[in-house]
C-alpha atoms as a PDB file:
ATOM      1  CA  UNK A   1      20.127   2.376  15.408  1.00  0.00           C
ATOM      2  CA  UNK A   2      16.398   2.171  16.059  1.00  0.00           C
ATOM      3  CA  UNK A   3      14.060   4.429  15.645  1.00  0.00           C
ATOM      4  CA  UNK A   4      11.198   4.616  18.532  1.00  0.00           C
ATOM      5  CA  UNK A   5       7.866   3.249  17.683  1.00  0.00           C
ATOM      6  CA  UNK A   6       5.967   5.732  19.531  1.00  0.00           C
ATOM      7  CA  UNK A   7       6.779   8.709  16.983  1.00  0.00           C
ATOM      8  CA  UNK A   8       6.894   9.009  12.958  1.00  0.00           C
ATOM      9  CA  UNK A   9      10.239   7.966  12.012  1.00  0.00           C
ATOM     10  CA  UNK A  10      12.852  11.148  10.821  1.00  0.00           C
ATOM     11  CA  UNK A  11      13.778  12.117   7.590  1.00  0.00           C
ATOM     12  CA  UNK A  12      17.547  10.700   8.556  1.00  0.00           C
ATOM     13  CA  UNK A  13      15.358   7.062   9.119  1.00  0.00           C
ATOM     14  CA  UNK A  14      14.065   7.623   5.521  1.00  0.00           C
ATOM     15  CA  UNK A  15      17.229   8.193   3.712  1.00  0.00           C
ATOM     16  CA  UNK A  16      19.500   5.825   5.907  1.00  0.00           C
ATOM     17  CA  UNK A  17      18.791   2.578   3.993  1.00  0.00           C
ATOM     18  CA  UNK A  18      17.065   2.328   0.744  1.00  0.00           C
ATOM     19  CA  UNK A  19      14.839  -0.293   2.202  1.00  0.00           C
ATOM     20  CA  UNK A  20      13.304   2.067   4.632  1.00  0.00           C
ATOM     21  CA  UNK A  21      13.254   4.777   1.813  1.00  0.00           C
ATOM     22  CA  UNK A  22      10.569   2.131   0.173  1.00  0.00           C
ATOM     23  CA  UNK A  23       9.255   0.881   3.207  1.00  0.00           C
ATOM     24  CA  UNK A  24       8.022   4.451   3.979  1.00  0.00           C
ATOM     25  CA  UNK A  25       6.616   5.073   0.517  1.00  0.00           C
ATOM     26  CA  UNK A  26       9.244   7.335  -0.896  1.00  0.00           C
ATOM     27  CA  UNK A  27       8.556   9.656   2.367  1.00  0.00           C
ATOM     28  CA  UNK A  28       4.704   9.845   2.169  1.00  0.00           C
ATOM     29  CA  UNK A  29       4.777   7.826   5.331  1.00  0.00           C
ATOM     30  CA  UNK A  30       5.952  10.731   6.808  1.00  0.00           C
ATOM     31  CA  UNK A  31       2.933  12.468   7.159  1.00  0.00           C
ATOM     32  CA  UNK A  32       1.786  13.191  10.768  1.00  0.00           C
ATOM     33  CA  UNK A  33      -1.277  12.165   9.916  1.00  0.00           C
ATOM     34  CA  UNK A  34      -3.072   9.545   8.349  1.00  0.00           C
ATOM     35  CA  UNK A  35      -0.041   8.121   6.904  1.00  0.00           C
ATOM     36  CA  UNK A  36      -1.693   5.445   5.274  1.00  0.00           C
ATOM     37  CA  UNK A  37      -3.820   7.833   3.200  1.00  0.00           C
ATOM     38  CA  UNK A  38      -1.090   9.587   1.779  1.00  0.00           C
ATOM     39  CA  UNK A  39       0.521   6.458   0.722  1.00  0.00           C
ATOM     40  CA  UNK A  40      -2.252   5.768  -1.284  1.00  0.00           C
ATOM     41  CA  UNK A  41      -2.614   9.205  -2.841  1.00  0.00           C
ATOM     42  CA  UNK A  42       1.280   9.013  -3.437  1.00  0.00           C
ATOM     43  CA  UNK A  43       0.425   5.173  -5.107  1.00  0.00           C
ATOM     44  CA  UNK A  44      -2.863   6.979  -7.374  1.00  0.00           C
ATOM     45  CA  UNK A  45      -0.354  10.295  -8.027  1.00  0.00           C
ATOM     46  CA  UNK A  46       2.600   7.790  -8.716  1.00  0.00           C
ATOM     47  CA  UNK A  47       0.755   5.314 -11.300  1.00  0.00           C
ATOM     48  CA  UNK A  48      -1.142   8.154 -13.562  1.00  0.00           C
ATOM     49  CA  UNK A  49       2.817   9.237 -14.187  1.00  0.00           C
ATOM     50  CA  UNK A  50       3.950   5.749 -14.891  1.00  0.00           C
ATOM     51  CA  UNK A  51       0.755   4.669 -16.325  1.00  0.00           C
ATOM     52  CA  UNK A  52       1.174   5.646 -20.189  1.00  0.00           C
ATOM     53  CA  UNK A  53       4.751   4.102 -20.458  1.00  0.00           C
ATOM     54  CA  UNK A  54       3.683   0.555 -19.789  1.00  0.00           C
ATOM     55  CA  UNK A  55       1.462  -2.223 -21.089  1.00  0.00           C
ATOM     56  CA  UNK A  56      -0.292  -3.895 -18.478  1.00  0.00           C
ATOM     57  CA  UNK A  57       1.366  -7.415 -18.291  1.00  0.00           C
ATOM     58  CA  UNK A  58       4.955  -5.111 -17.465  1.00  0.00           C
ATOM     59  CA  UNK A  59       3.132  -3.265 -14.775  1.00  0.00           C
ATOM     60  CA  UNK A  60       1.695  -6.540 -13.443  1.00  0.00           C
ATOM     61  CA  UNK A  61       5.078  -7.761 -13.991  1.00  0.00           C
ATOM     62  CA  UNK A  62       6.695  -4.845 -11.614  1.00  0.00           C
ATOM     63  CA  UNK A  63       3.778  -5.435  -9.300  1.00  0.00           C
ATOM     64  CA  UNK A  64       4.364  -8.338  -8.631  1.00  0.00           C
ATOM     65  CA  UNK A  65       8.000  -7.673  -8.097  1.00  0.00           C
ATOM     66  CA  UNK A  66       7.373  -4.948  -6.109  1.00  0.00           C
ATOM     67  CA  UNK A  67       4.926  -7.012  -3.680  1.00  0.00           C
ATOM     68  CA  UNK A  68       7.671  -9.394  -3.381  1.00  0.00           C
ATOM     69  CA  UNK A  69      10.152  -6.881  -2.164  1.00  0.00           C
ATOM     70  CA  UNK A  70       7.326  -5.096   0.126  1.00  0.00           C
ATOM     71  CA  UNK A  71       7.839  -8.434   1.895  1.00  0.00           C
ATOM     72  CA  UNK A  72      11.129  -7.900   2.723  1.00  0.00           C
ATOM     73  CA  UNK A  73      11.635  -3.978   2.674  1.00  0.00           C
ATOM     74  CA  UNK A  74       8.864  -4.093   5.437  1.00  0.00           C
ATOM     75  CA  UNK A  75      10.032  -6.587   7.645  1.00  0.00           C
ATOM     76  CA  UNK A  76      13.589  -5.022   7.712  1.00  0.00           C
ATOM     77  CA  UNK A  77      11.625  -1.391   8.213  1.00  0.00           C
ATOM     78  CA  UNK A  78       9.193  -2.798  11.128  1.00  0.00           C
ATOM     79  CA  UNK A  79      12.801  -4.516  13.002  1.00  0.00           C
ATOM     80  CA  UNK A  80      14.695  -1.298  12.703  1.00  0.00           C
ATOM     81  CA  UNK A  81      11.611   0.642  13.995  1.00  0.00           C
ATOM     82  CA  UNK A  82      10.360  -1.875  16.346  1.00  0.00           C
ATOM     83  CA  UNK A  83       7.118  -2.362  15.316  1.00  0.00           C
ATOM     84  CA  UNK A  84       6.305  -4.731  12.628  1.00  0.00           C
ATOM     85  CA  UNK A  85       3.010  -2.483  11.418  1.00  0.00           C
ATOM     86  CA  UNK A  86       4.493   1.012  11.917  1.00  0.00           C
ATOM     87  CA  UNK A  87       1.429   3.696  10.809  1.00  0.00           C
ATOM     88  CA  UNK A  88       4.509   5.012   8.666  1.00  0.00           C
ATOM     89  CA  UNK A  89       4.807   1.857   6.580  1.00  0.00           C
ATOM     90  CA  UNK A  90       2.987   2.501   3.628  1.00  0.00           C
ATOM     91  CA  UNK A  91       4.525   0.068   0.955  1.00  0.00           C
ATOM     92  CA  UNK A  92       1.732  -2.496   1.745  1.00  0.00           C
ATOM     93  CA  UNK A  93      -0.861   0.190   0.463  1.00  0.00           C
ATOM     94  CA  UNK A  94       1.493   1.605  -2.595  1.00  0.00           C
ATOM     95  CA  UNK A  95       1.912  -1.642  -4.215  1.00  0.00           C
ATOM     96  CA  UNK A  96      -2.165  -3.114  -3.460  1.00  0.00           C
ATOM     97  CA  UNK A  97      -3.173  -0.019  -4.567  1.00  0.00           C
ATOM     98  CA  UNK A  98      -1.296   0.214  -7.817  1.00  0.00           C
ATOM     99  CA  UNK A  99      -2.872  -3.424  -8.883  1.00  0.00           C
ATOM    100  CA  UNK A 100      -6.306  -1.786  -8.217  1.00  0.00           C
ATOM    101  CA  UNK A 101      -5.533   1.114 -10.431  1.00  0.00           C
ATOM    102  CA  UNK A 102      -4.183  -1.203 -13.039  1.00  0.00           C
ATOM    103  CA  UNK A 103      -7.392  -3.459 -12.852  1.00  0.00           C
ATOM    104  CA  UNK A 104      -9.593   0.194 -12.326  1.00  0.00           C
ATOM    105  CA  UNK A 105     -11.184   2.332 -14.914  1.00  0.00           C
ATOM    106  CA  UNK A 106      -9.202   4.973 -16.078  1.00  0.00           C
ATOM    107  CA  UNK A 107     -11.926   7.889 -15.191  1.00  0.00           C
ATOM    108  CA  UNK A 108     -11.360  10.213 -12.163  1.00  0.00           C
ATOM    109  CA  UNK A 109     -14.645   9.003 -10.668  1.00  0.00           C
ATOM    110  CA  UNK A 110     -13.724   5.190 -11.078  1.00  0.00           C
ATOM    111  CA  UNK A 111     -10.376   6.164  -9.215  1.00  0.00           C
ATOM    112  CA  UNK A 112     -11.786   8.329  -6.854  1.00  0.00           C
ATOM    113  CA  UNK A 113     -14.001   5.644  -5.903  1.00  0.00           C
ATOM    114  CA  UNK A 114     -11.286   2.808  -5.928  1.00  0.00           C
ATOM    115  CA  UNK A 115      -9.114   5.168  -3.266  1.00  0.00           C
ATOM    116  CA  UNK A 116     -12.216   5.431  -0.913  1.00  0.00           C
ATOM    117  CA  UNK A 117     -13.028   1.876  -1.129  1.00  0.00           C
ATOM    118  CA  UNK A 118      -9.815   0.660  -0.801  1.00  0.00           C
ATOM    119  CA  UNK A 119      -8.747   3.105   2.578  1.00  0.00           C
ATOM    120  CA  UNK A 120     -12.466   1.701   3.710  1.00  0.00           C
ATOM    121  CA  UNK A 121     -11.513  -2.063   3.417  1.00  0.00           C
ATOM    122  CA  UNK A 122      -7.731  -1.315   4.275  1.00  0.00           C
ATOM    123  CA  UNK A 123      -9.252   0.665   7.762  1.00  0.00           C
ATOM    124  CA  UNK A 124     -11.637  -1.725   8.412  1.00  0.00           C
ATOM    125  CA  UNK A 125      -9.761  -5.023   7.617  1.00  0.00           C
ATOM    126  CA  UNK A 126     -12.526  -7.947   6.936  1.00  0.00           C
ATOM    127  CA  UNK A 127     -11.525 -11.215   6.950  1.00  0.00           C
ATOM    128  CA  UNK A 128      -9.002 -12.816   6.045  1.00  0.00           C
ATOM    129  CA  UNK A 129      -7.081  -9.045   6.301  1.00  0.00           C
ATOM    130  CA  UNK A 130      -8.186  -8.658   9.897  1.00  0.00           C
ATOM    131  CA  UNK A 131      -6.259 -12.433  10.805  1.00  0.00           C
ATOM    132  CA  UNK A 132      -3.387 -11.323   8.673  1.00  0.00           C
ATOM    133  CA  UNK A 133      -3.020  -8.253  10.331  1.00  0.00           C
ATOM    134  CA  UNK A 134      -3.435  -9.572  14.099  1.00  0.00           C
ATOM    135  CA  UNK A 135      -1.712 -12.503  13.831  1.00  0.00           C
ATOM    136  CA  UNK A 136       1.064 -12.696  11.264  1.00  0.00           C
ATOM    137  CA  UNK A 137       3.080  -9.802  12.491  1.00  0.00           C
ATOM    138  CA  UNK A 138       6.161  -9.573   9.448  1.00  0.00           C
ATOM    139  CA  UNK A 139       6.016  -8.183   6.101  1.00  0.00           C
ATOM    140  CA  UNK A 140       4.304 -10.947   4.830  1.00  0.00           C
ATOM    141  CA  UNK A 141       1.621 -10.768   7.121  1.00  0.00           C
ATOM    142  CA  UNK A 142       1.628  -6.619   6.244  1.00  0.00           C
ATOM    143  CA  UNK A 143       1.338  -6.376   2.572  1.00  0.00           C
ATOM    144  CA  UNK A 144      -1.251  -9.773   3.077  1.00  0.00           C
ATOM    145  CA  UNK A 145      -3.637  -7.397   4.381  1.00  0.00           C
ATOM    146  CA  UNK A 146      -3.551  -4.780   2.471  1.00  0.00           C
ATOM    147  CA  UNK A 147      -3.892  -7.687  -1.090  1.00  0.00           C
ATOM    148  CA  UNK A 148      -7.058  -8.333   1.031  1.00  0.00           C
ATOM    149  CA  UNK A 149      -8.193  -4.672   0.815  1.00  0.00           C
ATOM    150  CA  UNK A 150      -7.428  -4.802  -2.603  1.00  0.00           C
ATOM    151  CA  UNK A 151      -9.480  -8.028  -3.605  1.00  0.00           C
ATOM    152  CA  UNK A 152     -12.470  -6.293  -1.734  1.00  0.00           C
ATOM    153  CA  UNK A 153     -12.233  -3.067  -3.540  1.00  0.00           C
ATOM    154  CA  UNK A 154     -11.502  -4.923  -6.801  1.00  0.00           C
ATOM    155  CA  UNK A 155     -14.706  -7.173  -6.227  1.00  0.00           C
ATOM    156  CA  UNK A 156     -17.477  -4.134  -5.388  1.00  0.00           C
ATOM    157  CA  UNK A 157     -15.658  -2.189  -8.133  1.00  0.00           C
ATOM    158  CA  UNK A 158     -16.733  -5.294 -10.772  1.00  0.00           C
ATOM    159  CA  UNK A 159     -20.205  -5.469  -8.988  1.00  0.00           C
ATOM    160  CA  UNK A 160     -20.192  -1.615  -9.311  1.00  0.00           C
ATOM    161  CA  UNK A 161     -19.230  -1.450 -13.001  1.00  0.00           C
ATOM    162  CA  UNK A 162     -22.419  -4.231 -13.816  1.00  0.00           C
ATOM    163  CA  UNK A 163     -24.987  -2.346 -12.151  1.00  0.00           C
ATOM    164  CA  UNK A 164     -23.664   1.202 -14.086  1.00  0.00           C
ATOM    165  CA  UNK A 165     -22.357  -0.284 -16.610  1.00  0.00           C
END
């Protein structure tokens, strides 16, 4: 059964295929508000646990998994929903966001400033996310955008880093 797209989907959606329990970023896509946000502070609260357990070519390893079954996990999410993009679909900003960490500084204030930069690009979706996001409307086409965010952050983070470095 679907779920409406005009509300946040219930906790019963959540739990009622693990796909969906991804899709909506372990429940953090639950939020009422500003879903999107709190999939990224579930992503930065997520990888400082994982973090210390794993070199970084298994992390880029699972991340790259991980995108890969964003892919799918979304479009089965945005079909049982009805919308492809659902606000409560936060896997496309978990798994972007995780690289960024990965590739980030491991200071608060790096962090802090790779989660504002990336909800800036992610919110504001420059080219090529913007075309991604209007026009390829499946789960490729949803974690696409959100890699775009990342690249962006990852790039004025670099350009950050060499005039403070």
């Amino acid at each position: 059964m679907a779920e409406q797209a005009r509300g946040t989907p219930s906790l019963k959606f959540l739990l009622a295929s693990p796909a969906h329990f991804l899709a909506l970023g372990c429940g953090s896509g639950l939020a009422p508000k500003a879903p999107g946000t709190f999939g990224t502070l579930f992503a930065w609260g997520s990888f400082l646990l994982f973090r210390p357990y794993f070199s970084d070519f298994a992390l880029l390893a699972a991340f790259t998994a991980a995108y890969l079954l964003g892919i799918w996990v979304i479009d089965v999410t945005g079909r049982a929903i009805g919308d492809p993009d659902h606000g409560s679909i936060v896997w496309d900003e978990i798994v972007p966001f995780w690289l960024v960490l990965l590739l980030t500084p491991a200071t608060f204030l790096w962090q802090l400033s790779a989660f504002v930069l990336f909800r800036y690009f992610d919110i504001t979706k420059p080219q090529p996310a913007r075309y991604f996001d209007q026009h390829v409307k499946n789960g490729f086409g949803v974690m696409a955008d959100d890699l775009v965010a990342a690249g962006y952050t990852l790039l004025l983070l670099a350009l950050l880093k060499i005039v403070f470095a």
